[in-house]
C-alpha atoms as a PDB file:
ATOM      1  CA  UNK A   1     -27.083 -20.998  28.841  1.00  0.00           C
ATOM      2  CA  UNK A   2     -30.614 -22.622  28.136  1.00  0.00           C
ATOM      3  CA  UNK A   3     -33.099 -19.873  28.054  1.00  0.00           C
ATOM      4  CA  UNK A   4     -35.628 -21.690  30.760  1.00  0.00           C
ATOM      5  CA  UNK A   5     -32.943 -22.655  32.948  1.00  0.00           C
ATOM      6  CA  UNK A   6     -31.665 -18.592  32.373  1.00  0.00           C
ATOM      7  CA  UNK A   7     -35.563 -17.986  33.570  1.00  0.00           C
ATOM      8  CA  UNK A   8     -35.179 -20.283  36.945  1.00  0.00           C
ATOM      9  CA  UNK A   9     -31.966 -18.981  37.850  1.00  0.00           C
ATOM     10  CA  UNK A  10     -33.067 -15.353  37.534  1.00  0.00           C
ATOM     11  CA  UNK A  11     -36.658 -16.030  39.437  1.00  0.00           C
ATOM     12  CA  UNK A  12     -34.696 -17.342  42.014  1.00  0.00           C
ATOM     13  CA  UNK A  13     -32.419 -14.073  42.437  1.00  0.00           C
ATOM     14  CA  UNK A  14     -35.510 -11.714  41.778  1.00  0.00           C
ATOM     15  CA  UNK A  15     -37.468 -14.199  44.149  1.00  0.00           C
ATOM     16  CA  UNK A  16     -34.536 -13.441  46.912  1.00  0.00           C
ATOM     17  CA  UNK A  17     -34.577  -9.979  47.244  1.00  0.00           C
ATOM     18  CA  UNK A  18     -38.281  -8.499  45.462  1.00  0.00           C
ATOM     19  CA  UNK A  19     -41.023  -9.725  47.587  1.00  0.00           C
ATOM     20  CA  UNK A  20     -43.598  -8.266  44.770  1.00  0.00           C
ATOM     21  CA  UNK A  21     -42.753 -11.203  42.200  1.00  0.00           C
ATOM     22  CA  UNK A  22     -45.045 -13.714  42.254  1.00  0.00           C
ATOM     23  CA  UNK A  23     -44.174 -16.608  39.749  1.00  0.00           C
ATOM     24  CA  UNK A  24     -41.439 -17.358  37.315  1.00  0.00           C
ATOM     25  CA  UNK A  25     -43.593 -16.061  34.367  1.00  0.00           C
ATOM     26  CA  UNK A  26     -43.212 -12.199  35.979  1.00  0.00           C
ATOM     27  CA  UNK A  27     -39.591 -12.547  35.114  1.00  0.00           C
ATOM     28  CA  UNK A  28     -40.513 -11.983  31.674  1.00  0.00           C
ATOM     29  CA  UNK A  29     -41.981  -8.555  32.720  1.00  0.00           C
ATOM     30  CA  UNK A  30     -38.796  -7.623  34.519  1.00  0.00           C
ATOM     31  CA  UNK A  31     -36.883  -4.927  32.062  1.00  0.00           C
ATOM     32  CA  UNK A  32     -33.447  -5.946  34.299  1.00  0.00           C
ATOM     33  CA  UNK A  33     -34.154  -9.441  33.004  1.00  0.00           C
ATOM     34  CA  UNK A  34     -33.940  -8.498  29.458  1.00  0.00           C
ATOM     35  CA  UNK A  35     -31.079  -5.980  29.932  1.00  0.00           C
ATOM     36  CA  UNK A  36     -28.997  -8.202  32.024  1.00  0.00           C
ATOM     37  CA  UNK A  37     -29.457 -11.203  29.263  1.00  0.00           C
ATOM     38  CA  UNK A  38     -28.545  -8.677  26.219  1.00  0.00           C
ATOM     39  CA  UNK A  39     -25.479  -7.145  27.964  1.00  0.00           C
ATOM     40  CA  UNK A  40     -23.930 -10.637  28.110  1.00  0.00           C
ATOM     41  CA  UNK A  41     -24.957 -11.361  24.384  1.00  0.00           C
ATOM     42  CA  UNK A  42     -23.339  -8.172  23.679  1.00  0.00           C
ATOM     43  CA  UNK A  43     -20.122  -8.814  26.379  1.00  0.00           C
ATOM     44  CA  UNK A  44     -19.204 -11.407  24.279  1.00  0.00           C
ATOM     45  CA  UNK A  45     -19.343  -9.634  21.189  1.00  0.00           C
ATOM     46  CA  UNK A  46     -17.736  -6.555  22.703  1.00  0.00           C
ATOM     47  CA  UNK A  47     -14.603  -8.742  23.760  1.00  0.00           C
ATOM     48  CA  UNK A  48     -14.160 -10.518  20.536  1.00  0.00           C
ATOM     49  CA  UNK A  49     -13.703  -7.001  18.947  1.00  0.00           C
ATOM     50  CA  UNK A  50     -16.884  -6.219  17.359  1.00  0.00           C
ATOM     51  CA  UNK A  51     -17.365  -2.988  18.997  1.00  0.00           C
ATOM     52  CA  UNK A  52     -20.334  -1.303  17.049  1.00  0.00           C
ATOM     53  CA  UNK A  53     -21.771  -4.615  17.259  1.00  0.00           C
ATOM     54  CA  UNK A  54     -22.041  -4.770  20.561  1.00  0.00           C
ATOM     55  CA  UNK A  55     -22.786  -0.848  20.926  1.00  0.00           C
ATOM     56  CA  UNK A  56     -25.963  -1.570  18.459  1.00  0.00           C
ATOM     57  CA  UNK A  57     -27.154  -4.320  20.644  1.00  0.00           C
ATOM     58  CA  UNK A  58     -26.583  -2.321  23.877  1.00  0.00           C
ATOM     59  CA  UNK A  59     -28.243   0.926  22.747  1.00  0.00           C
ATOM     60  CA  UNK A  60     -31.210  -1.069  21.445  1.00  0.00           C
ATOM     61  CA  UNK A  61     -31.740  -2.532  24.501  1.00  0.00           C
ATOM     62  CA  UNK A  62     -31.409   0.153  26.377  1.00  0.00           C
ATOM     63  CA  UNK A  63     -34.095   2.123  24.703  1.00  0.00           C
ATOM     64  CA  UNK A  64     -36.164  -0.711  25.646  1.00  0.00           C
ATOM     65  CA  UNK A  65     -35.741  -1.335  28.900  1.00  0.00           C
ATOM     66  CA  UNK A  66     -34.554   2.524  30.395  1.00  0.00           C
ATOM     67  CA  UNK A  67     -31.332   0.347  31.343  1.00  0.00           C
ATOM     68  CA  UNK A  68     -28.348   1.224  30.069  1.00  0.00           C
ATOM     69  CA  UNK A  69     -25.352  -0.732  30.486  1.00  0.00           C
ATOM     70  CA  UNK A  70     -22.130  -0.500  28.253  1.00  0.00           C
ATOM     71  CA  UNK A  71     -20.889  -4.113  26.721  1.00  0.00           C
ATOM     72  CA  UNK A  72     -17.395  -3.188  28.038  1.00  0.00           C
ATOM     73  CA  UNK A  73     -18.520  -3.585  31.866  1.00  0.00           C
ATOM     74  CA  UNK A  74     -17.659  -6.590  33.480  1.00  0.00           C
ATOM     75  CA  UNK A  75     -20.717  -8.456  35.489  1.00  0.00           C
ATOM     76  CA  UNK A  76     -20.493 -11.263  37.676  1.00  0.00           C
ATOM     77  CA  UNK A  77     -23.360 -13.080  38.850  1.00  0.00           C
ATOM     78  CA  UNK A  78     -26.733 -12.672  40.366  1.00  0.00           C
ATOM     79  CA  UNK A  79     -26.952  -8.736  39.463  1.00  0.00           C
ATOM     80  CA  UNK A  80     -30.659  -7.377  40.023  1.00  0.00           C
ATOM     81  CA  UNK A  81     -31.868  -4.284  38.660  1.00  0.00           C
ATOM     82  CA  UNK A  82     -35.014  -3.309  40.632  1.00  0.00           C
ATOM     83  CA  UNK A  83     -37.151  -1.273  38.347  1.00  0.00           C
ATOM     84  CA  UNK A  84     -34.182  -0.203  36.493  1.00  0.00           C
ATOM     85  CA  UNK A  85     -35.635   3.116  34.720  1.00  0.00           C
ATOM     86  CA  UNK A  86     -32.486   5.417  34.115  1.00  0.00           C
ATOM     87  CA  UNK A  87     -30.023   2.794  35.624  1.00  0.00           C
ATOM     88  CA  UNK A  88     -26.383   3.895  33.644  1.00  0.00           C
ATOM     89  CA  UNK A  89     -23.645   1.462  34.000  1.00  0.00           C
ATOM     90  CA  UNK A  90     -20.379   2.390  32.676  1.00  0.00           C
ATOM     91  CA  UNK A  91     -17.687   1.121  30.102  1.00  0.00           C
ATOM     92  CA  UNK A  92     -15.285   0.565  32.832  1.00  0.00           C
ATOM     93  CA  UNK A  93     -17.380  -0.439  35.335  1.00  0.00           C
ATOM     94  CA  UNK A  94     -16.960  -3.430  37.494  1.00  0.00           C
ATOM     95  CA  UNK A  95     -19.551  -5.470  39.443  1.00  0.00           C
ATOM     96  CA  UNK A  96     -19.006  -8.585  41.786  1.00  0.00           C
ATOM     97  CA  UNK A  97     -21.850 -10.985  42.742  1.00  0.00           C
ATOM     98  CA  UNK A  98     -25.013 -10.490  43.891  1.00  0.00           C
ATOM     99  CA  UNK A  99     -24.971  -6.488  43.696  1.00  0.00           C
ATOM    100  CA  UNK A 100     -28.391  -4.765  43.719  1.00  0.00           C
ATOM    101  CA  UNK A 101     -29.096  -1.578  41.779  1.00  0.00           C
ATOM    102  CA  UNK A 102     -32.287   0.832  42.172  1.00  0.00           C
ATOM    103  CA  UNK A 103     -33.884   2.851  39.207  1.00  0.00           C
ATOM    104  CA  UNK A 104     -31.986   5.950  38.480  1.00  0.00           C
ATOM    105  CA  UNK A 105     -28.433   4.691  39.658  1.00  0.00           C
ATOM    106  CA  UNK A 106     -25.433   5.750  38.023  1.00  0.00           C
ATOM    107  CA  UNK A 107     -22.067   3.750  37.672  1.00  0.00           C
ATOM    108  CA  UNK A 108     -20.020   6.768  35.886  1.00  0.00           C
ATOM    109  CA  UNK A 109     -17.178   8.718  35.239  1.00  0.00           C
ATOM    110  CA  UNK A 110     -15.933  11.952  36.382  1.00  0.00           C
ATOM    111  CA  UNK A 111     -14.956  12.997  32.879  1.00  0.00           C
ATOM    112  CA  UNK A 112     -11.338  13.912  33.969  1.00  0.00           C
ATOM    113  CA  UNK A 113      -9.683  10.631  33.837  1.00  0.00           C
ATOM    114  CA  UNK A 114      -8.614   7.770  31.286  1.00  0.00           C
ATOM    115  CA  UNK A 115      -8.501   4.207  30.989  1.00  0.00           C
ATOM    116  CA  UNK A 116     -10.125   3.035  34.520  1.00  0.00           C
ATOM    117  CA  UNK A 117     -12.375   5.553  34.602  1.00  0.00           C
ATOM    118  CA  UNK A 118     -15.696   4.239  36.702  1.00  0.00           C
ATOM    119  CA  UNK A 119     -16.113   2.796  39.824  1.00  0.00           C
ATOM    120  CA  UNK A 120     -15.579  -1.030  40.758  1.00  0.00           C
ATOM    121  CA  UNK A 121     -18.294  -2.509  43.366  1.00  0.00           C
ATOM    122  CA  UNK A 122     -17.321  -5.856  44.986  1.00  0.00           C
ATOM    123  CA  UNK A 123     -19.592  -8.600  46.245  1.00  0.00           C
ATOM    124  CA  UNK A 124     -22.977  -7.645  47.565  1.00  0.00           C
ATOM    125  CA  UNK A 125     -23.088  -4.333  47.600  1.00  0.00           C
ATOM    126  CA  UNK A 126     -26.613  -2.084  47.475  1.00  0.00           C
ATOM    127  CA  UNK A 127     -27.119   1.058  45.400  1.00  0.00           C
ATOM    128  CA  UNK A 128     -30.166   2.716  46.274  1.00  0.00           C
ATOM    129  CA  UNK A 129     -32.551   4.859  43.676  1.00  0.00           C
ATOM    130  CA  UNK A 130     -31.032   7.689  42.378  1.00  0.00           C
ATOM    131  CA  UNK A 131     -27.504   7.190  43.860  1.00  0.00           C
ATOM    132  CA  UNK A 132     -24.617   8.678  41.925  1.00  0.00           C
ATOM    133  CA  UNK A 133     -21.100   6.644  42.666  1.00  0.00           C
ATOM    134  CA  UNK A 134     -18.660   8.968  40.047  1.00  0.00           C
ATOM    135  CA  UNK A 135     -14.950   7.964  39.585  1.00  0.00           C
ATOM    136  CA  UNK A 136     -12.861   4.794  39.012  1.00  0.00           C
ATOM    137  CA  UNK A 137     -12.587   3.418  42.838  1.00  0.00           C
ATOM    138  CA  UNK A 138     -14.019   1.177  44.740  1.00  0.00           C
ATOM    139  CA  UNK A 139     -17.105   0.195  47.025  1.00  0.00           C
ATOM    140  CA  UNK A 140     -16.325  -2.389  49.280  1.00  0.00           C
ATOM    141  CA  UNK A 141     -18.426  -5.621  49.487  1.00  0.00           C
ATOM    142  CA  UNK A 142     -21.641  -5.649  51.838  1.00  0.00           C
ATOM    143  CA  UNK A 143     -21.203  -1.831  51.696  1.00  0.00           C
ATOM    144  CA  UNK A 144     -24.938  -0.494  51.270  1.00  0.00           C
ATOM    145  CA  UNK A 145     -25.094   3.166  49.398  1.00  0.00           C
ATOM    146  CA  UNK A 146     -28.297   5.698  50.691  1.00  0.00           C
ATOM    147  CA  UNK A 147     -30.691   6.789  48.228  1.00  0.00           C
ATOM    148  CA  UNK A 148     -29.728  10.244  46.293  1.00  0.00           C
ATOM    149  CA  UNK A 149     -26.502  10.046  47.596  1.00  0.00           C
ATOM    150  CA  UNK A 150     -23.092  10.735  45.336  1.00  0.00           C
ATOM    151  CA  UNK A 151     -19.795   8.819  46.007  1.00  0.00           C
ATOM    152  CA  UNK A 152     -17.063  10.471  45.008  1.00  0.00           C
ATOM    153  CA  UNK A 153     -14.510   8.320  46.845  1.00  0.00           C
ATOM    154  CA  UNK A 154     -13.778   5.101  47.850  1.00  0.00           C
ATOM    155  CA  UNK A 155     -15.703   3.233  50.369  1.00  0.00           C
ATOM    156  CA  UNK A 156     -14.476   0.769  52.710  1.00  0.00           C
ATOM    157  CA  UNK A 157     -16.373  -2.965  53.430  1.00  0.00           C
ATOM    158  CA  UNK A 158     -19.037  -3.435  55.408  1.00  0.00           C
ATOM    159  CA  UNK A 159     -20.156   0.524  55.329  1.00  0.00           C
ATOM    160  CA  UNK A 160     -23.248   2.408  54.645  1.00  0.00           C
ATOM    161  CA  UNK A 161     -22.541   5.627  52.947  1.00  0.00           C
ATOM    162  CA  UNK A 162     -25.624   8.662  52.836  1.00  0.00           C
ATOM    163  CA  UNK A 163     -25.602  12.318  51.357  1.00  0.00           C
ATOM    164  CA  UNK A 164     -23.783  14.662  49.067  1.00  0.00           C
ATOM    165  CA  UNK A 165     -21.279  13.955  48.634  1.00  0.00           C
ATOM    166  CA  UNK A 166     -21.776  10.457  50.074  1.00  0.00           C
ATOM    167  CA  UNK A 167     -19.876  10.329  53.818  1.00  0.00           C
ATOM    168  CA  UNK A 168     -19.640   7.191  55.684  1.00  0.00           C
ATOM    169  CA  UNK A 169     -22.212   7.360  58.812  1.00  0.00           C
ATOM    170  CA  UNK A 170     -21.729   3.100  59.556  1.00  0.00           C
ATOM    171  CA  UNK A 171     -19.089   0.985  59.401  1.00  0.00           C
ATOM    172  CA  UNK A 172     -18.456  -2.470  61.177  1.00  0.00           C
ATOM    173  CA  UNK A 173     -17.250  -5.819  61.108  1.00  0.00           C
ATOM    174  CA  UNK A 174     -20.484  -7.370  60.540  1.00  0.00           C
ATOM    175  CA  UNK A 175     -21.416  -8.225  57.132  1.00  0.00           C
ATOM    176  CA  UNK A 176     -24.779  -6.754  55.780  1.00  0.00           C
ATOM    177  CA  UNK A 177     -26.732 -10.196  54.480  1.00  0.00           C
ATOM    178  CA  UNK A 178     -27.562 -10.329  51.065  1.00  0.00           C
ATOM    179  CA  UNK A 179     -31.094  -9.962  52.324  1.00  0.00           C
ATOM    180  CA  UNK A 180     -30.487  -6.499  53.867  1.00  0.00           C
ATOM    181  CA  UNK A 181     -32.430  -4.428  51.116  1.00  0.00           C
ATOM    182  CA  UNK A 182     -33.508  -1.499  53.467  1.00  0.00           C
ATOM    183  CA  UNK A 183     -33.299   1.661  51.512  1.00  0.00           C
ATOM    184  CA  UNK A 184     -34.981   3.936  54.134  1.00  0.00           C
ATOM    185  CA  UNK A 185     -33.535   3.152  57.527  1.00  0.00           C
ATOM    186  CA  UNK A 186     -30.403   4.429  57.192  1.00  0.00           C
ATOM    187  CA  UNK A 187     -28.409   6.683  59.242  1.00  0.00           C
ATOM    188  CA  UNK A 188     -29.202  10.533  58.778  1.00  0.00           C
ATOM    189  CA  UNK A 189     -25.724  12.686  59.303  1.00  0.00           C
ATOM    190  CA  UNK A 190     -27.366  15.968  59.476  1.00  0.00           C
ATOM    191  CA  UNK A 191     -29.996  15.395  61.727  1.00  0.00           C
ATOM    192  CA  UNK A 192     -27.311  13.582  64.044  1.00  0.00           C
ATOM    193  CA  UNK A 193     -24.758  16.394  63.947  1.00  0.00           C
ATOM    194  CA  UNK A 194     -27.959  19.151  64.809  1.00  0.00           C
ATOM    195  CA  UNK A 195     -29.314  16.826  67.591  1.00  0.00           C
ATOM    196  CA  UNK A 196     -25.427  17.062  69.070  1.00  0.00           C
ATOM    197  CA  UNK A 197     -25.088  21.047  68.709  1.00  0.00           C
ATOM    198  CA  UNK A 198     -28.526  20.460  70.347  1.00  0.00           C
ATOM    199  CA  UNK A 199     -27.657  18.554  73.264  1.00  0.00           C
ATOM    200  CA  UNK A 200     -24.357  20.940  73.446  1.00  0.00           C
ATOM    201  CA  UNK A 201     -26.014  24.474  73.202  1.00  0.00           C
ATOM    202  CA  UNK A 202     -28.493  22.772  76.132  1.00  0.00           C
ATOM    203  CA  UNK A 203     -24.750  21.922  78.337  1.00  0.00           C
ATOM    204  CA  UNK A 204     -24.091  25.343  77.453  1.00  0.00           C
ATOM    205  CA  UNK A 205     -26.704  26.846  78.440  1.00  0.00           C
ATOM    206  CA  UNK A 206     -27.500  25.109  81.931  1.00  0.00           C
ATOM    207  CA  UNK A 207     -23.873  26.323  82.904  1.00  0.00           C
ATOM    208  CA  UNK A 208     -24.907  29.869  81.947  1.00  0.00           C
ATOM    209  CA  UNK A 209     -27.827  29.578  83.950  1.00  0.00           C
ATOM    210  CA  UNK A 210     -25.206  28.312  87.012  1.00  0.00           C
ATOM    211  CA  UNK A 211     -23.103  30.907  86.398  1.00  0.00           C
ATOM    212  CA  UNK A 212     -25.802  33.995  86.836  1.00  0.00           C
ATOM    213  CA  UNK A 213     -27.048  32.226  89.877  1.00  0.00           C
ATOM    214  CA  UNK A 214     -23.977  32.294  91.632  1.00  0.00           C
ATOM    215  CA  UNK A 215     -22.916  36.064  90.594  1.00  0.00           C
ATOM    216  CA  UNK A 216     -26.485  37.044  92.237  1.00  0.00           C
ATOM    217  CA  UNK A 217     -25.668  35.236  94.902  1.00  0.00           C
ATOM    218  CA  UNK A 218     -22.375  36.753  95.458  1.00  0.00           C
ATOM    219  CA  UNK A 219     -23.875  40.155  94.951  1.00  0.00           C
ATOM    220  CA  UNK A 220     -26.549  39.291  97.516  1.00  0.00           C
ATOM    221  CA  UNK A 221     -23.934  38.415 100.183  1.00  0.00           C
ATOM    222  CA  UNK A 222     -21.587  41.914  99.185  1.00  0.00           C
ATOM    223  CA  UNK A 223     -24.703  43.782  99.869  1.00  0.00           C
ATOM    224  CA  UNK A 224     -24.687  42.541 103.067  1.00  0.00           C
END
């Protein structure tokens, strides 16, 4: 592809979802821009064999940009890397279209397996910072993953996974728009499971309180 026309179509991803870029030329500054271009230089060279080719061009980029992203991973189109710092995409890894990755995510392995050994994410899904997703399942499109969180298993469509290790707290039939880059207002599963023992230990104790009232009473009347 035409380097400038590489430029527009990138602006107009980065444009999408990063409401700090201001003009085409800030694309240049973007390290996900220059990672993203020299994975797919390196892709190609990767699939035609030339493995330490392609390693060379990966590492070197990588020590660049803080991004590092294996040749062997297979990219579709309209990834964005936000920041990118620490990002580690595996060999195995698979991504759909129009997936958005915060600094410090990890697309890995869990060490114990072979062959497909990292996770696949389908179309549109949303890694937040530091998010770990470990293992060679999948995350279903529109599926949004919480900041700090580790997935360790596979995630249905249309879900919003928080914590560690990563539990589904949302899941519905309505797809999350492309648009949808909230990383903080997300479900909290703690807080919701102590506001419920909350609300219980209240029940409880009103009925306690009942209870005493009506021994007394009965020990009023007896005394009687």
């Amino acid at each position: 592809m035409n380097f400038w026309k590489y430029v527009n179509q990138e602006y107009e991803i980065m444009r999408e979802r990063d409401p700090a870029i201001k003009s085409k030329w800030e694309v240049l500054l973007y390290p996900s821009f220059w990672a993203i271009r020299t994975y797919r230089k390196a892709h190609k060279q990767y699939e035609r064999g030339h493995y330490l080719r392609a390693r060379w061009m990966s590492q070197r980029s990588a020590r660049r940009t803080g991004i590092e992203i294996h040749p062997g991973a297979v990219i579709g189109e309209g990834l964005f890397i936000d920041h990118g710092r620490g990002v580690v995409i595996g060999e195995t890894t698979i991504i759909g279209d129009n997936v958005t990755l915060y600094q410090g995510v990890t697309l890995g392995g869990t060490g114990k397996e072979t062959g497909k050994r990292h996770p696949t994410l389908k179309d549109n899904v949303m890694v937040s910072a530091g998010a770990r997703v470990l293992g060679s399942f999948t995350i279903g499109e529109n599926s949004k993953i919480g900041a700090g969180s580790v997935v360790l298993e596979e995630v249905p469509p249309n879900c919003t996974v928080v914590g560690v290790p990563g539990r589904i707290v949302k899941r519905d039939a309505i797809k999350i728009p492309r648009k949808d880059m909230d990383q903080v207002h997300l479900p909290d599963p703690v807080k919701l499971e102590l506001q419920a023992m909350e609300e219980k230990i209240e029940q409880l104790t009103e009925a306690l309180n009942l209870l005493k009232k009506e021994m007394e009473e009965e020990r009023t009347e007896s005394a009687k």
